[in-house]
Structure formats: structure tokens, C-alpha cells
Protein backbone atom coordinates (compact mmCIF):
# COMPACT_ATOMS: atom_id res chain seq x y z
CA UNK A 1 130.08 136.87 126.59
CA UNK A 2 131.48 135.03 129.22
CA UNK A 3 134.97 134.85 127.87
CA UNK A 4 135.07 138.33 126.86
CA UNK A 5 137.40 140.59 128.91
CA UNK A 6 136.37 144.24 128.98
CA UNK A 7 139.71 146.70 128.28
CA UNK A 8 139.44 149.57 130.90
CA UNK A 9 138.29 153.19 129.56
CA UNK A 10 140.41 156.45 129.62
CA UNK A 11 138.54 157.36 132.78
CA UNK A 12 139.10 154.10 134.39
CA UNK A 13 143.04 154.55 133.94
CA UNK A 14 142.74 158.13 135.12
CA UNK A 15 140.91 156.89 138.45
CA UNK A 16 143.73 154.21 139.13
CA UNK A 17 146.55 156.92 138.90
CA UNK A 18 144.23 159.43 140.80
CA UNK A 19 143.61 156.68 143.60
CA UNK A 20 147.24 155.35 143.57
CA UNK A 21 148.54 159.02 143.85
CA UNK A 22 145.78 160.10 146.96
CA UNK A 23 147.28 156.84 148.51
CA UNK A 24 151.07 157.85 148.38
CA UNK A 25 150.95 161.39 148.64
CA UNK A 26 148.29 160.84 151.86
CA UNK A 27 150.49 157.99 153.32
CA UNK A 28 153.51 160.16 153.15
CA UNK A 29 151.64 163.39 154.77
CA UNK A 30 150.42 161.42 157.45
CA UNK A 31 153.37 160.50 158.12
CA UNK A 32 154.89 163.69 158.18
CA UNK A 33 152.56 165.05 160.77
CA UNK A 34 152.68 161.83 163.20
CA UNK A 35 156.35 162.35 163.17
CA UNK A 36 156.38 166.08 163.27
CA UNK A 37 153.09 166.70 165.85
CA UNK A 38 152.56 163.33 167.72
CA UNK A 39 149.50 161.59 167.78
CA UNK A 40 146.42 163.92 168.36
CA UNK A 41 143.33 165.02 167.35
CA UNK A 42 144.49 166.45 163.82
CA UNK A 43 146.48 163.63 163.26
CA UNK A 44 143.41 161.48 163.77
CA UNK A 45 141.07 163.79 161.51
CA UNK A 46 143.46 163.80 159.13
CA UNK A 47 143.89 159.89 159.16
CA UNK A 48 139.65 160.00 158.73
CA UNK A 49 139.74 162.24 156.25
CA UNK A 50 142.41 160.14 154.06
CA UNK A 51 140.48 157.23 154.38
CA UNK A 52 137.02 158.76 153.21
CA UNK A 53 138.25 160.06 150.09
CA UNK A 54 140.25 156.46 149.48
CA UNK A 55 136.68 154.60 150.28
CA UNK A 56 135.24 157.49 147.83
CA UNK A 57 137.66 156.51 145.14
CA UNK A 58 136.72 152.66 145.82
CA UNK A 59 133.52 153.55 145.71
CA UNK A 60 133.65 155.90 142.36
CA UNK A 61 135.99 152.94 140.97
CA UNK A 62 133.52 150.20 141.37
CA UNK A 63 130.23 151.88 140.22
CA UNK A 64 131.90 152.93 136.87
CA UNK A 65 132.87 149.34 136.24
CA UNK A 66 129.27 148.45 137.24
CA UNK A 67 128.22 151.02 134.33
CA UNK A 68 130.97 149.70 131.64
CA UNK A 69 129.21 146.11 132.55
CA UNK A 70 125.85 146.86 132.15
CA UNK A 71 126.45 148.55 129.03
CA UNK A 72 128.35 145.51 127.63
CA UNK A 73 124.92 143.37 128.87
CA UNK A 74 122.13 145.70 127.44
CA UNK A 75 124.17 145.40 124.06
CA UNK A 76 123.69 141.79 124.18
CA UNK A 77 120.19 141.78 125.30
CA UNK A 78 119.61 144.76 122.10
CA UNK A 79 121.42 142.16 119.63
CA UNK A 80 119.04 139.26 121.24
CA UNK A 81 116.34 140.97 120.85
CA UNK A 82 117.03 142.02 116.93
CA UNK A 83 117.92 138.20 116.13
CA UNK A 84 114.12 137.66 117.67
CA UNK A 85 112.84 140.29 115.63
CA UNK A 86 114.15 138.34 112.74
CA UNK A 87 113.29 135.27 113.49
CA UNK A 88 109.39 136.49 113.94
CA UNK A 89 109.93 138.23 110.42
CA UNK A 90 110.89 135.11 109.28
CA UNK A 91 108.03 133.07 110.42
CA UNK A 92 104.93 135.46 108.71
């Protein structure tokens, strides 16, 4: 199991385009409105706002990998635990 690499889901790909689009498209605005407005107080709620929803994305990101890797351990501890099953079989 240790060897093993996990291939990312369809919903894992989707969140890496969604996240690498939020970051472009949000860099880009900003910019816009710093060089259109000046620095102010939109410009600074909008520079909080765009980094929320990137550490939301982060955040989203790593507790689905979390998920894929527990599933991939509670399959190994089900297979243990039928080899055990066996193995008790066995023995009566």
C-alpha cells in the first residue's frame, strides 16, 4: 500500500481547473480595479474576498483527498479483516 499511487477522480480534476481558473480570472480583476480605482476599501474587500474562496478551494481540495485516502485504507483494513476471517475458519 505504500507504493501505490492513487490516480485523481473526475471531481478532483474538475477542482484543479475550477481553482486554477478562480486564480487567473481573480488575479486579472484585481488587477483591473487597482489600476482603474486605486487602492481603497473595495479594492481591499475584493482582495479578501479572492483569497477566501482560494483558501475555500484549498480547503475543499484537501478534504476530498483526505476522503479518496481513507477509502483506499478502510479497503485494506476490510480485505485484512476477511484474510482473518479465513484464517479462524481455517483453524476450527
Amino acid at each position: 500500500m505504500r507504493g501505490e499511487i492513487r490516480k485523481p477522480t473526475l471531481y478532483e480534476k474538475i477542482l484543479l481547473i475550477i481553482g486554477i481558473l478562480v486564480l487567473i480570472i481573480g488575479f486579472s480583476f484585481i488587477q483591473k480595479v487597482a489600476v482603474s480605482t486605486g487602492f481603497g476599501y473595495e479594492l481591499l474587500s475584493l482582495i479578501f474576498l479572492w483569497l477566501i474562496l482560494v483558501t475555500l478551494i484549498i480547503i475543499l481540495s484537501a478534504s476530498e483527498n483526505m476522503k479518496e485516502e481513507l477509502k483506499v485504507v478502510a479497503q485494506a483494513e476490510l480485505a485484512e479483516v476477511r484474510l482473518m476471517r479465513q484464517e479462524m475458519k481455517k483453524k476450527r
